[in-house]
Protein backbone atom coordinates (compact mmCIF):
# COMPACT_ATOMS: atom_id res chain seq x y z
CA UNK A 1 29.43 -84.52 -191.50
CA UNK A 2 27.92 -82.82 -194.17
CA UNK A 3 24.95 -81.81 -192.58
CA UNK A 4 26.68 -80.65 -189.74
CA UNK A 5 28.54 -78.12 -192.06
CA UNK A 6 25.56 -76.82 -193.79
CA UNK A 7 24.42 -75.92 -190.24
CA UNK A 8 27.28 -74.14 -189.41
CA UNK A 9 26.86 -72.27 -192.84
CA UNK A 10 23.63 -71.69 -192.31
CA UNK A 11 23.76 -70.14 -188.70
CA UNK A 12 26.73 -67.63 -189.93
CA UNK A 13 24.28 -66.60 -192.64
CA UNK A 14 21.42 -65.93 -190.42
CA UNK A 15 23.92 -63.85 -188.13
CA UNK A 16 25.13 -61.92 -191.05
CA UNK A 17 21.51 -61.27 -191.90
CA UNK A 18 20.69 -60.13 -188.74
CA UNK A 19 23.86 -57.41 -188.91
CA UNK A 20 22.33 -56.14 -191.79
CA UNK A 21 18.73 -55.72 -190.71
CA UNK A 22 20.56 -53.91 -187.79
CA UNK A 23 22.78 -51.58 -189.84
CA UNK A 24 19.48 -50.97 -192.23
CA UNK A 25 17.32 -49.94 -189.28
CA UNK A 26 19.99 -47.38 -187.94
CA UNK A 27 20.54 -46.13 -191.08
CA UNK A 28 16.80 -45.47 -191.76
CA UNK A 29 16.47 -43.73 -188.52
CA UNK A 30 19.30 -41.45 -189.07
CA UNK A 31 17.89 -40.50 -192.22
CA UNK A 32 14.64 -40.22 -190.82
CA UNK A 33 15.83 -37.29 -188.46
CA UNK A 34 15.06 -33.63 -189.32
CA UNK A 35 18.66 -32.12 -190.83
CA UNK A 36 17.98 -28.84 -188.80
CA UNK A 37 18.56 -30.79 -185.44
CA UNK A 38 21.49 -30.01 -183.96
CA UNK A 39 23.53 -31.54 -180.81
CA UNK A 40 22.68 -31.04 -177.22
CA UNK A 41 26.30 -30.02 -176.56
CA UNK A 42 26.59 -27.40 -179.63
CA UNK A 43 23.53 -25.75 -178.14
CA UNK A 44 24.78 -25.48 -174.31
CA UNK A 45 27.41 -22.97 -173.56
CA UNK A 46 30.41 -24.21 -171.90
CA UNK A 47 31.13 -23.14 -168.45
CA UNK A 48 34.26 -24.77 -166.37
CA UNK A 49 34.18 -27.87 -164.79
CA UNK A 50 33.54 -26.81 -161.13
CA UNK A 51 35.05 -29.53 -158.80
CA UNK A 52 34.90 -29.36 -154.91
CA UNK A 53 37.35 -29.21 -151.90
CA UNK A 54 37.05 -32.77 -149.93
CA UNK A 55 35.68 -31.91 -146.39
CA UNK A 56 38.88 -33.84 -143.66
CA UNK A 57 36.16 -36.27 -142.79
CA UNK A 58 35.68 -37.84 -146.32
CA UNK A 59 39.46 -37.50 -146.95
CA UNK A 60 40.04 -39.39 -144.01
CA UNK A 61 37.03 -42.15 -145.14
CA UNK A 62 38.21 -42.19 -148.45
CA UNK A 63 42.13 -42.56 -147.17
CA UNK A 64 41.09 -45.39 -144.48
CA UNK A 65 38.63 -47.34 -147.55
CA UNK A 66 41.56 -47.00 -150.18
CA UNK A 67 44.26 -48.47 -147.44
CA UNK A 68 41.68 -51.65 -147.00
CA UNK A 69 41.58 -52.02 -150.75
CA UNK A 70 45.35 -52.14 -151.31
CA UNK A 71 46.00 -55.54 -150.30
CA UNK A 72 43.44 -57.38 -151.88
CA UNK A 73 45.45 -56.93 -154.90
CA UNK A 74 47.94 -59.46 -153.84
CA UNK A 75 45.11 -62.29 -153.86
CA UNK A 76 42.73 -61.04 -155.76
CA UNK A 77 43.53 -58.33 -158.59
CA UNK A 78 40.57 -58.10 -160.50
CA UNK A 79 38.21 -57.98 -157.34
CA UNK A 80 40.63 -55.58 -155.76
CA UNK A 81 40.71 -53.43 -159.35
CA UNK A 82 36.75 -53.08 -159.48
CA UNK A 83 36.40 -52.23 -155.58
CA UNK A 84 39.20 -49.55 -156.40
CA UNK A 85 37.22 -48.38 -159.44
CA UNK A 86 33.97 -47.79 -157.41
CA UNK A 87 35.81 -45.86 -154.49
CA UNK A 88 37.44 -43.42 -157.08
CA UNK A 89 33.84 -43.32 -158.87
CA UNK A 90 32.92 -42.10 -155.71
CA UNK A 91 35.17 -39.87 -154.56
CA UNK A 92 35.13 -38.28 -158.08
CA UNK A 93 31.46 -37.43 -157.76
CA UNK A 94 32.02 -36.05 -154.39
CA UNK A 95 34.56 -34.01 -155.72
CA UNK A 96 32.20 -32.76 -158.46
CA UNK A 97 33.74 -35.00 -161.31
CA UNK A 98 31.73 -36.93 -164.02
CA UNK A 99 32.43 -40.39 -164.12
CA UNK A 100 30.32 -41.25 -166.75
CA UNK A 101 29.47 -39.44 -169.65
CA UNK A 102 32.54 -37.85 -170.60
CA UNK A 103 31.30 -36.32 -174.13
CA UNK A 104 29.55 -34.03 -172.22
CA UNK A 105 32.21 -32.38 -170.12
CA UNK A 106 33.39 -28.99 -170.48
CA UNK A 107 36.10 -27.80 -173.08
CA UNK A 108 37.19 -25.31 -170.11
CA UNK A 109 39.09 -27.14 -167.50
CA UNK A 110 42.13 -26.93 -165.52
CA UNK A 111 45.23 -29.10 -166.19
CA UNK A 112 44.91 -30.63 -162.90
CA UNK A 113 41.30 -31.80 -163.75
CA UNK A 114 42.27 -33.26 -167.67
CA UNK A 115 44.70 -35.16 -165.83
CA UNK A 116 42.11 -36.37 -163.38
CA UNK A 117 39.97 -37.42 -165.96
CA UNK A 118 42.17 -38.84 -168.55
CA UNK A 119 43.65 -41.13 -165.58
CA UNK A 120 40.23 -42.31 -164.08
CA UNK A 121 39.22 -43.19 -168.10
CA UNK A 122 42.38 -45.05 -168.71
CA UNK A 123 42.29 -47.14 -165.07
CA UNK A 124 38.07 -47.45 -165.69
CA UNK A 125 38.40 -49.10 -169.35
CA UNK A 126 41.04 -51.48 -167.99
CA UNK A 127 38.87 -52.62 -165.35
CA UNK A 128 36.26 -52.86 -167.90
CA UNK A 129 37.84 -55.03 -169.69
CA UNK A 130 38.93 -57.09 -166.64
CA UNK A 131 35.24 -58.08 -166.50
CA UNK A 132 34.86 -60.13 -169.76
CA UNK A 133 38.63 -61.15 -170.31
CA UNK A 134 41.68 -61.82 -167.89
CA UNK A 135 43.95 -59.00 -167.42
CA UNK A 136 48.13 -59.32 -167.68
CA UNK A 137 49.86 -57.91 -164.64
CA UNK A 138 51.10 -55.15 -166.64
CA UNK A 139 47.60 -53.96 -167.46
CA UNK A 140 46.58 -54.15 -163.95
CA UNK A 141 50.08 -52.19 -162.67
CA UNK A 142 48.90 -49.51 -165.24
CA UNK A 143 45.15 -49.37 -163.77
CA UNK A 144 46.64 -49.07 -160.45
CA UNK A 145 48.99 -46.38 -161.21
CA UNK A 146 46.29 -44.16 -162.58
CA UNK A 147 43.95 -45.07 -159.91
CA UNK A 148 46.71 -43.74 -157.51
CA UNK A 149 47.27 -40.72 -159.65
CA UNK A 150 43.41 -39.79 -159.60
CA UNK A 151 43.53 -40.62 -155.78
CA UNK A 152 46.21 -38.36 -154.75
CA UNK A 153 44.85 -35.85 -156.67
CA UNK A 154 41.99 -35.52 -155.23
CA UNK A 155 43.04 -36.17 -151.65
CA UNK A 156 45.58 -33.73 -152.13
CA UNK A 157 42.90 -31.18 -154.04
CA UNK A 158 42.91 -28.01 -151.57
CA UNK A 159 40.74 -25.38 -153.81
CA UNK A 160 43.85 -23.62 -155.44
CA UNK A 161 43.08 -23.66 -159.04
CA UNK A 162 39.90 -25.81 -158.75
């Protein structure tokens, strides 16, 4: 029994040791870098986000894939969640939306577009998080419901104040 605790003791002090070596290393590196550098975004001027008008077509794809993926959440929620997630991915880089580095977006946008984007992160990190842990029903309702929001929006987007 003993040894079996000394183990234990011994493996949480070689994964403490091995936090530190990482926090040393970053540390070094940061200090490492010339102070004169400066971000990528402070450099680049900021010009609006410019989003595009869906062509009917890919509204009607997009209408006809979103319709398929709505009742999959009855049996399967998570599955049905991520599916949803990748459509609006889609549909958001179509419409000339980032979807994945979000630091990087403009300062200058619309209301209609900080809506669209605050939605699609708040749906995305909850199916993120559906990936590694089970998600309560009220978690998925909210995904759902931003999903929708981002969905509509840019269904509905006709160029007026894009």
């Amino acid at each position: 029994m003993e040894f079996r605790v000394l183990l234990d003791w011994l493996a949480v002090g070689i994964v403490v040791i091995l936090g530190i070596v990482v926090i040393v290393r970053a540390l070094r590196r940061a200090a490492a870098q010339p102070t004169g550098m400066k971000l990528v975004d402070q450099e680049l001027p900021h010009q609006p986000l410019e989003t595009r008008v869906l062509p009917a077509a890919a509204r009607d794809r997009y209408s006809q894939t979103w319709a398929a993926v709505q009742p999959r959440f009855a049996d399967d929620p998570e599955v049905a969640l991520r599916e949803t997630d990748r459509l609006i991915q889609n549909l958001m880089r179509e419409c000339g939306y980032p979807t994945g580095d979000f630091g990087r977006v403009s300062e200058i946008v619309t209301t209609e577009q900080i809506d669209v984007l605050e939605n699609y992160r708040a749906a995305h990190r909850i199916t993120v998080k559906g990936e590694t842990t089970m998600l309560e029903p009220p978690e998925i309702d909210r995904a759902v419901a931003a999903f929708r929001a981002v969905f509509d929006a840019l269904i509905a987007m006709d160029g007026i104040g894009t």
